[in-house]
N, C-alpha and C. Protein backbone atom coordinates (compact mmCIF):
# COMPACT_ATOMS: atom_id res chain seq x y z
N UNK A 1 171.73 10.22 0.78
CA UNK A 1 172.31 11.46 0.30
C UNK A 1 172.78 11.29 -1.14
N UNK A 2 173.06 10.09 -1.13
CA UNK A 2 173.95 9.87 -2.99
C UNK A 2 172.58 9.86 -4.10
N UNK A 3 171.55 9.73 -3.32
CA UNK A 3 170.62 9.50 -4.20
C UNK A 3 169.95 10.98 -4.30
N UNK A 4 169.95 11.25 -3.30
CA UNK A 4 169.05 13.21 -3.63
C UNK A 4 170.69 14.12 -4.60
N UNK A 5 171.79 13.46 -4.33
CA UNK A 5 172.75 14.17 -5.44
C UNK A 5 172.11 14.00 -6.93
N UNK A 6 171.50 12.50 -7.16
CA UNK A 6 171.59 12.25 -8.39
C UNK A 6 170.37 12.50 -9.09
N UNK A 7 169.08 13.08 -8.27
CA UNK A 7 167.83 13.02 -8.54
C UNK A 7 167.62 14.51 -8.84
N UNK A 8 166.98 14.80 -9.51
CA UNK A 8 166.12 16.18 -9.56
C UNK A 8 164.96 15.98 -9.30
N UNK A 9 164.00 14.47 -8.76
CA UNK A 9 162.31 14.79 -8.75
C UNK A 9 162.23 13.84 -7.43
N UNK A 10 161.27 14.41 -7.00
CA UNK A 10 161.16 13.67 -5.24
C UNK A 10 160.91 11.99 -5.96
N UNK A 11 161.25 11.07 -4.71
CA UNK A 11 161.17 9.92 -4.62
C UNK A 11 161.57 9.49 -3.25
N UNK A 12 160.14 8.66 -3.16
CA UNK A 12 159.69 7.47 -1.82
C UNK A 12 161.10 6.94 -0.80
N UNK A 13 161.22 6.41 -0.10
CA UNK A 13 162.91 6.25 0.48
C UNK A 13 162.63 4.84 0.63
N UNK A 14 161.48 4.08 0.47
CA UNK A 14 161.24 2.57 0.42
C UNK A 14 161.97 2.55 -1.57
N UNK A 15 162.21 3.28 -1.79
CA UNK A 15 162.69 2.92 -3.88
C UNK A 15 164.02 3.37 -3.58
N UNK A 16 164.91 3.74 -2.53
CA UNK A 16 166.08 3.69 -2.65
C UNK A 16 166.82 2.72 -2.38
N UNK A 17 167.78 2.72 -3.68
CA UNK A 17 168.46 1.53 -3.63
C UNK A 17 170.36 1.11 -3.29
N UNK A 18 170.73 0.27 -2.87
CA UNK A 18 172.14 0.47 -2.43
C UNK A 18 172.82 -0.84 -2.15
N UNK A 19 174.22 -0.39 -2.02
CA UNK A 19 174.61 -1.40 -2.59
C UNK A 19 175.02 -2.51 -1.47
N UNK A 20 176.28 -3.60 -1.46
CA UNK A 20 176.15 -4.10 -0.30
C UNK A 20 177.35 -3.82 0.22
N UNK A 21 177.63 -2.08 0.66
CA UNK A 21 178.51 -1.91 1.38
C UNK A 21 177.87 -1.58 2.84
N UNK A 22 178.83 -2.50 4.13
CA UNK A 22 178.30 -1.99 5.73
C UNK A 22 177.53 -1.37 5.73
N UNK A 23 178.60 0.06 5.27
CA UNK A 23 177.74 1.20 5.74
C UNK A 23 176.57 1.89 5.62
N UNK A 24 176.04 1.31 4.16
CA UNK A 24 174.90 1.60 3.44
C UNK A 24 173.70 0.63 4.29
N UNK A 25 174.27 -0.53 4.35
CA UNK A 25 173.42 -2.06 4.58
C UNK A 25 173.05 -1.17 6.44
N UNK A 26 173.67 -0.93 7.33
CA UNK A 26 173.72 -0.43 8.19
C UNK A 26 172.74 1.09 8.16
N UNK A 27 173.03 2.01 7.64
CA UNK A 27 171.84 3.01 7.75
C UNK A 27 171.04 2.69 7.11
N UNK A 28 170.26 1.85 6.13
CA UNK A 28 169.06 1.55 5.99
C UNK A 28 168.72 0.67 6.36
N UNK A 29 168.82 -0.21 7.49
CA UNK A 29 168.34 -0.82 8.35
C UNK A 29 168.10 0.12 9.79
N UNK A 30 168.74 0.79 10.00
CA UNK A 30 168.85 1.87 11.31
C UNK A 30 167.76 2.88 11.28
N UNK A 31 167.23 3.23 9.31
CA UNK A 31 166.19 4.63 9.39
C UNK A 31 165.11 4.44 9.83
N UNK A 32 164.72 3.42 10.47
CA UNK A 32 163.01 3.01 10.72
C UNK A 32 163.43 3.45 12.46
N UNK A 33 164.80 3.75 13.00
CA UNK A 33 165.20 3.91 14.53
C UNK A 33 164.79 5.67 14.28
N UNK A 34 164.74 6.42 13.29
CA UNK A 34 164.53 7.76 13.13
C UNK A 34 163.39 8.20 12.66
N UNK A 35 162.46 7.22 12.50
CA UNK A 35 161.29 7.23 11.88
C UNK A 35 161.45 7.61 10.51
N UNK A 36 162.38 7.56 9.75
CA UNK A 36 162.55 7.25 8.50
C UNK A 36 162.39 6.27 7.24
N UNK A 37 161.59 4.79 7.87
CA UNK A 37 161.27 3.90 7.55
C UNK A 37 160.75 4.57 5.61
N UNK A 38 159.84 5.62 5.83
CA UNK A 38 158.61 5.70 4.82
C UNK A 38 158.42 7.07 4.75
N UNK A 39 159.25 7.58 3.44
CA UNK A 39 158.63 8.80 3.24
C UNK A 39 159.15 9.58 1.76
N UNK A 40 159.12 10.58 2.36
CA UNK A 40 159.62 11.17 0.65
C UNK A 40 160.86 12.36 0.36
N UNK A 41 161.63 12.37 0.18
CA UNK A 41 162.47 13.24 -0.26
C UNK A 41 162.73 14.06 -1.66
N UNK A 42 163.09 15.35 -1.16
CA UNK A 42 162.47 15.89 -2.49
C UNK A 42 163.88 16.74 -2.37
N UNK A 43 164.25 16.48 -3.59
CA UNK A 43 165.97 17.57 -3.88
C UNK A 43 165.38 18.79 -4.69
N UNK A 44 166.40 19.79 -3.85
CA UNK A 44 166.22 21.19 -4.41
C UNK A 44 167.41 21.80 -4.43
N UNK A 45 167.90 22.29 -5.56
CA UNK A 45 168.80 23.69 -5.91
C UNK A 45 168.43 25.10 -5.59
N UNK A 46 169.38 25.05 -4.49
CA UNK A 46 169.28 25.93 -3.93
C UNK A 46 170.35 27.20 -4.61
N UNK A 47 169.95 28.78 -4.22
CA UNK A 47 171.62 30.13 -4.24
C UNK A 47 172.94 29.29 -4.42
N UNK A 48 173.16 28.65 -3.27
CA UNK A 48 174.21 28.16 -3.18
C UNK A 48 174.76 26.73 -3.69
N UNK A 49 173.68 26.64 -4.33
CA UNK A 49 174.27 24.47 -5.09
C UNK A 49 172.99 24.24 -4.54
N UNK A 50 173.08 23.08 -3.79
CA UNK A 50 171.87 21.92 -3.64
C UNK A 50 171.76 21.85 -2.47
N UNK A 51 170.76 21.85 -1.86
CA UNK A 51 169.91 21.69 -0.43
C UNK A 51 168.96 20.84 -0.67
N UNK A 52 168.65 19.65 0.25
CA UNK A 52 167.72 18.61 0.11
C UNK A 52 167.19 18.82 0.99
N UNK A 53 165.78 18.34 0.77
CA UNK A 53 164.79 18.54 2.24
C UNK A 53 164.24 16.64 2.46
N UNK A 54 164.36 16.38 3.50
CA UNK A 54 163.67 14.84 3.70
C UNK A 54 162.44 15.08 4.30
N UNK A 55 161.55 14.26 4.47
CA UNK A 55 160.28 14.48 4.92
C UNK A 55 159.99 12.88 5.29
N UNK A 56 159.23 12.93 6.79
CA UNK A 56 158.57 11.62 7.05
C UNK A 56 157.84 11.90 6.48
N UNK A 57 156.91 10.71 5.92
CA UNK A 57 155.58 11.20 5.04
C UNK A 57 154.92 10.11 5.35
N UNK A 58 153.67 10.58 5.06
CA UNK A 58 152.44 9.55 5.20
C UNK A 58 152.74 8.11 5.17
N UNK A 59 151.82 7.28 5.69
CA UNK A 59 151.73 5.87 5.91
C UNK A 59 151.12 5.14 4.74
N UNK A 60 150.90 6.08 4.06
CA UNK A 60 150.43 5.39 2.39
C UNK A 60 151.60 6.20 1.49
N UNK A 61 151.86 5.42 0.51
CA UNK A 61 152.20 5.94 -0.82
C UNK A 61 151.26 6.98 -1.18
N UNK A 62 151.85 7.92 -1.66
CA UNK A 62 151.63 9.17 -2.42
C UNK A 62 151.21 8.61 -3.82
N UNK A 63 149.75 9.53 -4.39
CA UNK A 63 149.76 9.45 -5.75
C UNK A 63 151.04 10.12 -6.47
N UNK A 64 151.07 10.57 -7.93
CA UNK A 64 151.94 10.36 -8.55
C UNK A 64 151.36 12.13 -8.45
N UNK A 65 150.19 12.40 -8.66
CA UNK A 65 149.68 13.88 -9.06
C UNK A 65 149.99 14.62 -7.20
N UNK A 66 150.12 13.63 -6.44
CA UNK A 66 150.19 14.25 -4.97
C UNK A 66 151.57 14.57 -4.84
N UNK A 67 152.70 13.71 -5.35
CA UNK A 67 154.30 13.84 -5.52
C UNK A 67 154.26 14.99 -6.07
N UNK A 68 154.04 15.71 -7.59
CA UNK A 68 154.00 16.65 -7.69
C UNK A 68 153.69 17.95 -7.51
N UNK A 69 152.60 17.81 -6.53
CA UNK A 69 152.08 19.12 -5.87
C UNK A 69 152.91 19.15 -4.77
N UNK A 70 153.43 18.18 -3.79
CA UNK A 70 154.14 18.33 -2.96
C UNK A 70 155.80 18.65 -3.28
N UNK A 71 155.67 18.46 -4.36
CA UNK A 71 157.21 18.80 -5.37
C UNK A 71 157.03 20.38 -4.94
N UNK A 72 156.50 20.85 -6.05
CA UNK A 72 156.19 22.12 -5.92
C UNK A 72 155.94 23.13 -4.95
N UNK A 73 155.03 22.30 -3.58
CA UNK A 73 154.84 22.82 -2.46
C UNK A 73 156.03 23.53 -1.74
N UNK A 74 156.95 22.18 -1.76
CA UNK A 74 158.37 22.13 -1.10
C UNK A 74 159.09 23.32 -1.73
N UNK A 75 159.24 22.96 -3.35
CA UNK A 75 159.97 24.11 -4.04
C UNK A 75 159.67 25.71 -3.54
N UNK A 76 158.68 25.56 -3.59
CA UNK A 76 157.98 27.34 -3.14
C UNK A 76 158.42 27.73 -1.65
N UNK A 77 158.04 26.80 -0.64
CA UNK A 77 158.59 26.92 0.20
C UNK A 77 159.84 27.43 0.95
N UNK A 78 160.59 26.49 0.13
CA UNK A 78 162.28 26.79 0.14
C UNK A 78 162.57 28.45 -0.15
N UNK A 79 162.36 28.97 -1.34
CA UNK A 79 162.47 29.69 -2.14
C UNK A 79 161.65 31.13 -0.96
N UNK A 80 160.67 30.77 -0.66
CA UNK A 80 160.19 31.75 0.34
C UNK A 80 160.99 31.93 1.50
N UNK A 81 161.37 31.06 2.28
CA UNK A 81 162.07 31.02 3.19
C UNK A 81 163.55 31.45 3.23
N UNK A 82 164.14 31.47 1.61
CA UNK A 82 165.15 32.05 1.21
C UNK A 82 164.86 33.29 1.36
N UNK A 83 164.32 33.66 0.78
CA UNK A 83 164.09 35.41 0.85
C UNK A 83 163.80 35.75 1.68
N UNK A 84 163.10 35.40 2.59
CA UNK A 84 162.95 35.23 4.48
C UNK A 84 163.84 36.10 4.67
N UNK A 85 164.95 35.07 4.79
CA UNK A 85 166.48 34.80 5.53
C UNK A 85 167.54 35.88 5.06
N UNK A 86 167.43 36.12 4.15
CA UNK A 86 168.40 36.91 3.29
C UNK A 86 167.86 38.40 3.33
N UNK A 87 168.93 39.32 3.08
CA UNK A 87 169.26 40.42 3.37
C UNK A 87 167.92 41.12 2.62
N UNK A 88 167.78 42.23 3.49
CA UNK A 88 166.22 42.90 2.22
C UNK A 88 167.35 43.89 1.88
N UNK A 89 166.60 44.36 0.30
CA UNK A 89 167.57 45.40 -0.33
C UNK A 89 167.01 46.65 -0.03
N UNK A 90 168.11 47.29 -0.15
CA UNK A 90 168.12 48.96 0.36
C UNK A 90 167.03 49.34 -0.09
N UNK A 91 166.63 50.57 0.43
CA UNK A 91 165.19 51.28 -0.53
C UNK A 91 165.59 51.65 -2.39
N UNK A 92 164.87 51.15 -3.03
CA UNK A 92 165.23 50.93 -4.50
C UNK A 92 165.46 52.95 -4.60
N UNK A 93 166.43 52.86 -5.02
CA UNK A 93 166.86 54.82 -5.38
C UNK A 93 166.41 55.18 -6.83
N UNK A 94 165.90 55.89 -7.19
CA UNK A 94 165.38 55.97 -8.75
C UNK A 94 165.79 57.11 -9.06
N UNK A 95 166.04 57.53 -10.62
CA UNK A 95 166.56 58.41 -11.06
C UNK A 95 165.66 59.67 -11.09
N UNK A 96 165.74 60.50 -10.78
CA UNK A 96 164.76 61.93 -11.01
C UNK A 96 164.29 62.15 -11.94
N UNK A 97 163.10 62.73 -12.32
CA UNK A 97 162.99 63.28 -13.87
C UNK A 97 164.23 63.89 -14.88
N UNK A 98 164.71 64.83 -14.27
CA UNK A 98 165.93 65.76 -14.64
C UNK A 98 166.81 65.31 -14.64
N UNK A 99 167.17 64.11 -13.92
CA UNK A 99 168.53 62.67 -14.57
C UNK A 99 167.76 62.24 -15.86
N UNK A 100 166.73 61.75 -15.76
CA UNK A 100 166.30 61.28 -16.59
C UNK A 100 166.47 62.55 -18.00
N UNK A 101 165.94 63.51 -17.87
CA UNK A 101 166.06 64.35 -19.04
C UNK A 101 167.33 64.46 -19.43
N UNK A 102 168.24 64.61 -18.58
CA UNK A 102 170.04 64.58 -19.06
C UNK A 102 170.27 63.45 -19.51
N UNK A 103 170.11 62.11 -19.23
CA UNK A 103 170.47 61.22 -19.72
C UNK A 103 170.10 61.16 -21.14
N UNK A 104 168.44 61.24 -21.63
CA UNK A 104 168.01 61.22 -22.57
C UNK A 104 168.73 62.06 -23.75
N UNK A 105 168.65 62.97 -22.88
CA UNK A 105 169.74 64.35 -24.20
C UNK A 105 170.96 63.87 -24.52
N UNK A 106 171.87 62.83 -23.46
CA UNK A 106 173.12 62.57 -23.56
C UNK A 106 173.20 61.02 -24.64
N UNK A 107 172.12 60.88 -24.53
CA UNK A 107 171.90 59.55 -25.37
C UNK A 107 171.46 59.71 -27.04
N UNK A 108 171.16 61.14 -27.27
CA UNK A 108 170.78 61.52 -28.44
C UNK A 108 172.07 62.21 -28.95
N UNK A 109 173.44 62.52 -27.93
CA UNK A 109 174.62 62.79 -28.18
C UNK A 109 174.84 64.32 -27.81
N UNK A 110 173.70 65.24 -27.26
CA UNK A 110 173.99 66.59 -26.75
C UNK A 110 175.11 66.68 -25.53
N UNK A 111 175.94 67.73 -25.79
CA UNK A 111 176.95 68.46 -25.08
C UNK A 111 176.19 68.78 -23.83
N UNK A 112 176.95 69.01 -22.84
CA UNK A 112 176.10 69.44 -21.84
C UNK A 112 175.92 70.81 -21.96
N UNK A 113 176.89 71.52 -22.66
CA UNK A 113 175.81 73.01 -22.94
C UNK A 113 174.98 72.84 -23.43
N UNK A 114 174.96 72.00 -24.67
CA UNK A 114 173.54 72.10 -25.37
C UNK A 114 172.50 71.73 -24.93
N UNK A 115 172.64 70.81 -23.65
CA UNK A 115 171.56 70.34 -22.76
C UNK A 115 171.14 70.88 -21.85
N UNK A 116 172.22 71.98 -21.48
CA UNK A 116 171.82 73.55 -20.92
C UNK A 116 170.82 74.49 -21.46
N UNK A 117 170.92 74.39 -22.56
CA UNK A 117 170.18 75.40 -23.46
C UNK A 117 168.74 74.52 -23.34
N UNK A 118 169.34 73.80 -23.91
CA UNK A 118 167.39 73.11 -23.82
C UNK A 118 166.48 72.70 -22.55
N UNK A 119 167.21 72.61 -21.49
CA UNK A 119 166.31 72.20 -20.41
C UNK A 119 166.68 74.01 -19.41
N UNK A 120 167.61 75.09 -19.98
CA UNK A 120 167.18 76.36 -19.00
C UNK A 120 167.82 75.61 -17.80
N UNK A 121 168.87 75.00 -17.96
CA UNK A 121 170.18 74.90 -16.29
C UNK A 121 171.70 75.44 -16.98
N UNK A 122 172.10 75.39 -16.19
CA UNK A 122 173.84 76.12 -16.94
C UNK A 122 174.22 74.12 -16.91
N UNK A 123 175.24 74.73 -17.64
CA UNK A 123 176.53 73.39 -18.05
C UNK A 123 176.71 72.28 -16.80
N UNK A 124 176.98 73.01 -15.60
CA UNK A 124 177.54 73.00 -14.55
C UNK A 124 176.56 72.17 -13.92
N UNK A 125 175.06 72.24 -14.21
CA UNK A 125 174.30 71.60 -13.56
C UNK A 125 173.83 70.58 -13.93
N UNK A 126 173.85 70.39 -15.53
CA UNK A 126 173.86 69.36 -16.44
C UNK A 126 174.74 68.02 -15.92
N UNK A 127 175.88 68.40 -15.57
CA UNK A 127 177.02 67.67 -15.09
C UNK A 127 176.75 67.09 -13.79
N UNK A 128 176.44 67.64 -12.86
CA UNK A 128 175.87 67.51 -11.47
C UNK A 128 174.67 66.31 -11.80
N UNK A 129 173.58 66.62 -12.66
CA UNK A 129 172.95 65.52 -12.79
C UNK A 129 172.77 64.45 -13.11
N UNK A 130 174.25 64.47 -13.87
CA UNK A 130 174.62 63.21 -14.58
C UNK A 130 175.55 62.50 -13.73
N UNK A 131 176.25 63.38 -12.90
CA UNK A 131 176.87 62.30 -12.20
C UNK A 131 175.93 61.62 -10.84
N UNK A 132 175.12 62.06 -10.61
CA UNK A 132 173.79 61.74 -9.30
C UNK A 132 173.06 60.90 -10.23
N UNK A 133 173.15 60.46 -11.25
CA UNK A 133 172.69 59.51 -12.26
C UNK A 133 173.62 58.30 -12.20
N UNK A 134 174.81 58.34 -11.95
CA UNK A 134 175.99 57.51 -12.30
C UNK A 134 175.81 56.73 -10.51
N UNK A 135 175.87 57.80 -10.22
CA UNK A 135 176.17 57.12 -8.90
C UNK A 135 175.24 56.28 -8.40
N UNK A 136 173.63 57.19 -8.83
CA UNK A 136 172.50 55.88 -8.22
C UNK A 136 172.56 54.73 -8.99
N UNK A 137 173.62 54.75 -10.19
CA UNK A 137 173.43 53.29 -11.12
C UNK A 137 174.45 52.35 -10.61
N UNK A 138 175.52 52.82 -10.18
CA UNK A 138 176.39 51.97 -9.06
C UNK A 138 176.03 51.88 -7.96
N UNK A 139 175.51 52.51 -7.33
CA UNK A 139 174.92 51.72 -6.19
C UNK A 139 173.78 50.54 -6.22
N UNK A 140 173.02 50.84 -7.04
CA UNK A 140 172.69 49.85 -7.75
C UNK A 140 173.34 48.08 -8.14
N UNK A 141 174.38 48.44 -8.26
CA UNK A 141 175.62 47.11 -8.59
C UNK A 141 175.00 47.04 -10.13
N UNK A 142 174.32 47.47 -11.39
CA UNK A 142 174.18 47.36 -12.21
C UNK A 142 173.03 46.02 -12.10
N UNK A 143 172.11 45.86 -10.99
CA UNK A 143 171.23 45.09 -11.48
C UNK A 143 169.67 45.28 -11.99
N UNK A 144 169.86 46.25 -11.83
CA UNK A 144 168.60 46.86 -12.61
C UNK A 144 168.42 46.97 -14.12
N UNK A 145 167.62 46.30 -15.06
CA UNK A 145 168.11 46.23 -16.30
C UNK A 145 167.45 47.91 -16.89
N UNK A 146 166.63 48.63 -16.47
CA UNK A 146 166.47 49.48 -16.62
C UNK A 146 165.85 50.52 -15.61
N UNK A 147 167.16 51.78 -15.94
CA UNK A 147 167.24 52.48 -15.13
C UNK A 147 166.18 54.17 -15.61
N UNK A 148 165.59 54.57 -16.52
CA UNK A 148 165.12 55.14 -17.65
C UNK A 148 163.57 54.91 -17.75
């Protein structure tokens, strides 16, 4: 475990090294009882910090070009299986044309009468669309970098 803290790139578990405390001297003599003898571990940053994945692995050493595809394999993996797991987002809400036209007018600095006049709605409705604009952008949580 101290070693997938300190690593960012997979490596063999026959190249881990430790020191001569019990407890260490004791579980790596014990991993060949878990079939852990020979394989590969590959650290990943995960949402939440760091999640490591161990893997028995083959009875041969891995090329160096096979470590990295299996780097990557793993990485993708994870990352899929995250999004799996995790919440799907609401149906994406989009702004209407006619938010969109109020906004635009409000961004060029028109009054909402004057944005009355030009789009043929009263004041009243100008306002109405801008706030059904506001609201789908908070519900949103502001992660949409564009809403327009």
């Amino acid at each position: 475990m101290r070693r997938l803290r300190q690593s960012v790139t997979p490596f063999e578990h026959d190249d881990i090294t430790y020191g001569p405390e019990p407890r260490a001297v004791e579980l790596m003599r014990r991993r060949s009882d878990f079939g852990f003898a020979s394989g590969l571990s590959v650290p990943i940053f995960g949402p939440t910090g760091r999640a490591a994945a161990v893997f028995k692995g083959p009875t041969r050493t891995l090329l160096p070009h096979e470590k990295r595809a299996f780097h990557l394999i793993t990485l993708y993996a994870f990352d899929r299986i995250c999004r799996l797991r995790s919440p799907q987002p609401a149906q994406r809400r989009v702004l209407t044309n006619r938010q969109r036209e109020v906004l635009t007018w409000a961004a060029a600095g028109k009054s909402a009468w004057e944005m009355g006049e030009i789009l043929g709605i009263s004041s009243r409705t100008v306002e109405e669309h801008a706030q059904q604009a506001l609201v789908t952008f908070r519900r949103k949580n502001c992660r949409s970098k564009s809403l327009i």
